[in-house]
C-alpha atoms as a PDB file:
ATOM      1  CA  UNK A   1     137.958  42.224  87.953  1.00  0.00           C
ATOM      2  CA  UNK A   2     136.085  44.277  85.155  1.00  0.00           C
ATOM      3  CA  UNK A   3     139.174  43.974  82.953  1.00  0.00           C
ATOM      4  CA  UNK A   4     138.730  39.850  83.207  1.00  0.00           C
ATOM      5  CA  UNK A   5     135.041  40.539  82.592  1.00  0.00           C
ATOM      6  CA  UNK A   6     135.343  42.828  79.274  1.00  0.00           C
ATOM      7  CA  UNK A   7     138.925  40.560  78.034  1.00  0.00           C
ATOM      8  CA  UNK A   8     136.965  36.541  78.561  1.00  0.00           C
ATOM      9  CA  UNK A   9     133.284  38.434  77.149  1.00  0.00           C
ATOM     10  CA  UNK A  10     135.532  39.427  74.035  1.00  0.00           C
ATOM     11  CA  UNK A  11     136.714  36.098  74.014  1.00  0.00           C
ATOM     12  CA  UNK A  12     133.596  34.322  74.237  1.00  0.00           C
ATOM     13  CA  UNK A  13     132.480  36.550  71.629  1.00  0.00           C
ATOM     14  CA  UNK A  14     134.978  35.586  69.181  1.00  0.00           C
ATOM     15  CA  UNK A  15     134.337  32.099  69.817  1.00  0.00           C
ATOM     16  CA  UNK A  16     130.859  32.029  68.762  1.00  0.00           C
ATOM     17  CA  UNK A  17     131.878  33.494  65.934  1.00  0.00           C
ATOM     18  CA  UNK A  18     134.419  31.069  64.674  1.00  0.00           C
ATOM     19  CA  UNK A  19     132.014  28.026  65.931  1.00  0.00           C
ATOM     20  CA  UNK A  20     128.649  29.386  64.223  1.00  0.00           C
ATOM     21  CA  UNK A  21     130.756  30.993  61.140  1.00  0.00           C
ATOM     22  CA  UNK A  22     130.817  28.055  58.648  1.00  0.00           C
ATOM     23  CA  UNK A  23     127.489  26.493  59.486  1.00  0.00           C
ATOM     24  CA  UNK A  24     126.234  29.784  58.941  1.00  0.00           C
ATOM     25  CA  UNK A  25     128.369  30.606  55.862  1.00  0.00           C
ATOM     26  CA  UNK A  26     127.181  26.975  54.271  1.00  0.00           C
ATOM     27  CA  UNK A  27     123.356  27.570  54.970  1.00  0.00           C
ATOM     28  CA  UNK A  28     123.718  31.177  53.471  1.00  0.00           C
ATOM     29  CA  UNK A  29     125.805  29.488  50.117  1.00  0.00           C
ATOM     30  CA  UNK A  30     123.094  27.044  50.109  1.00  0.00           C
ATOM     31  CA  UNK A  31     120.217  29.604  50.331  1.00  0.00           C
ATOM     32  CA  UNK A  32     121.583  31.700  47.572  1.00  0.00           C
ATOM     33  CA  UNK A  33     121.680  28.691  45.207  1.00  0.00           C
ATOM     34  CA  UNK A  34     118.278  27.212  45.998  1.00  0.00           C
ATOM     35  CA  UNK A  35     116.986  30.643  45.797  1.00  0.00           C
ATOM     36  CA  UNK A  36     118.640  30.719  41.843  1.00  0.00           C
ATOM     37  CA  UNK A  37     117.065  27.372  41.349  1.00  0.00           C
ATOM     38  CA  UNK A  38     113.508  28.409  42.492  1.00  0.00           C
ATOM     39  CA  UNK A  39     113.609  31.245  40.682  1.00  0.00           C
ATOM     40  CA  UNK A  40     114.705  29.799  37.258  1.00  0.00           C
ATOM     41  CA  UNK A  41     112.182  26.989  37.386  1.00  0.00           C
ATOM     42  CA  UNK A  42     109.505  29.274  38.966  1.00  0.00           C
ATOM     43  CA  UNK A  43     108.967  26.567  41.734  1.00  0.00           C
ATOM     44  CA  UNK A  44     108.187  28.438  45.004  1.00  0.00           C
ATOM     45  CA  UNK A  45     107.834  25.872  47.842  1.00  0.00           C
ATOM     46  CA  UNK A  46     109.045  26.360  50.964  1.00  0.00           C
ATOM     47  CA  UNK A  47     109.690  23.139  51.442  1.00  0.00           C
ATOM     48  CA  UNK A  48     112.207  23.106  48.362  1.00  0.00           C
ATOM     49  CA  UNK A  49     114.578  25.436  50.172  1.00  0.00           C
ATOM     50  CA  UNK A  50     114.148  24.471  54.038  1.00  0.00           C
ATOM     51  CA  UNK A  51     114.946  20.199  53.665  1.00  0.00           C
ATOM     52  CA  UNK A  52     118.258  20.886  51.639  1.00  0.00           C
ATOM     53  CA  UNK A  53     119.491  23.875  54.119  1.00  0.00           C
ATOM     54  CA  UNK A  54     118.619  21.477  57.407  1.00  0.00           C
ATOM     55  CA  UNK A  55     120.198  18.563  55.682  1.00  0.00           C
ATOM     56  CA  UNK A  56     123.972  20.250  54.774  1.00  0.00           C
ATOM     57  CA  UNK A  57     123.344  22.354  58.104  1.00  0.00           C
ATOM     58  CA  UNK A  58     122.856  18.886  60.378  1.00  0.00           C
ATOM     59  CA  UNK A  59     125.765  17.329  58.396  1.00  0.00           C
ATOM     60  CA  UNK A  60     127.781  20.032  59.309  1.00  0.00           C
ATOM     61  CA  UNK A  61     127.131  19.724  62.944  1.00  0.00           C
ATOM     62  CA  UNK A  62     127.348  16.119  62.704  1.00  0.00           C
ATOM     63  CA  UNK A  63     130.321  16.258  61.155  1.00  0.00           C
ATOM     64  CA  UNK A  64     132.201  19.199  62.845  1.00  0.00           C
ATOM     65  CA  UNK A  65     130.332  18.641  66.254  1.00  0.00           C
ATOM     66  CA  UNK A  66     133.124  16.902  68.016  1.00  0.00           C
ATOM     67  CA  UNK A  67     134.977  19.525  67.331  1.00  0.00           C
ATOM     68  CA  UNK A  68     133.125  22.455  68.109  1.00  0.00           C
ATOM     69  CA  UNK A  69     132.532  19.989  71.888  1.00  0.00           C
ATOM     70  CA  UNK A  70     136.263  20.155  72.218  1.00  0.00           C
ATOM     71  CA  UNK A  71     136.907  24.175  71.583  1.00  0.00           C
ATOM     72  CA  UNK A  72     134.103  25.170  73.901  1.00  0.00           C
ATOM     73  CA  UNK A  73     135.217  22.570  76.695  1.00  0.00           C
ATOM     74  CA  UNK A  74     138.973  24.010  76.061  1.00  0.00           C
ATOM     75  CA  UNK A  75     137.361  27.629  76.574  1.00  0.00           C
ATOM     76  CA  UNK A  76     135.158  26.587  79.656  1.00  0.00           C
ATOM     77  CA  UNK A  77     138.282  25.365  81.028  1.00  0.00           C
ATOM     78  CA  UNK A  78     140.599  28.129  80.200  1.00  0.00           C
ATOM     79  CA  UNK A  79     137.962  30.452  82.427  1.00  0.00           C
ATOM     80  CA  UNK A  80     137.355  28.567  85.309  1.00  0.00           C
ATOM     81  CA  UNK A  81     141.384  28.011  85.402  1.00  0.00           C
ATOM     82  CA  UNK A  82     141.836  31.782  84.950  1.00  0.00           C
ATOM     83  CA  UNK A  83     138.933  32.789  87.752  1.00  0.00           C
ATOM     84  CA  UNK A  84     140.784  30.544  90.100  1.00  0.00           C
ATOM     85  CA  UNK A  85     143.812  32.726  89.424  1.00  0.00           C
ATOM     86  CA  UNK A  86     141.963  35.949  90.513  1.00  0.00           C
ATOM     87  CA  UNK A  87     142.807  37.313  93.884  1.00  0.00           C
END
């Protein structure tokens, strides 16, 4: 029973990895390059650097969402199916 615990948490794991990796990965590209802008023009807002990063990071999600839906239902599945299959 522990070894399903430790093998589906390592799983579950890995999957918020690979779901959160490239929204992450764009906001951080993002944030490096407003962060270049703001400092070459000396323009500090914070609103200058949060409305871009929501923006790509909502399209992202909107775009990708169905997606991401379908791998976590796929997982959810996958471990009720395999905690069925435990004696």
């Amino acid at each position: 029973m522990s070894d399903f615990v430790f093998v589906w948490f390592r799983n579950a794991v890995m999957q918020v990895i690979l779901l959160v990796g490239p929204v992450l990965i764009v906001a951080l590209v993002l944030g490096i390059i407003i962060s270049l802008i703001q400092v070459l023009t000396q323009i500090h807002d914070p609103s200058v650097a949060f409305v871009p990063k929501f923006l790509a990071v909502m399209t992202i999600i909107l775009l990708f969402g169905g997606v991401i839906l379908n791998t976590l239902v796929r997982f959810l599945v996958s471990i009720v199916s395999a905690w069925s299959q435990i004696p």
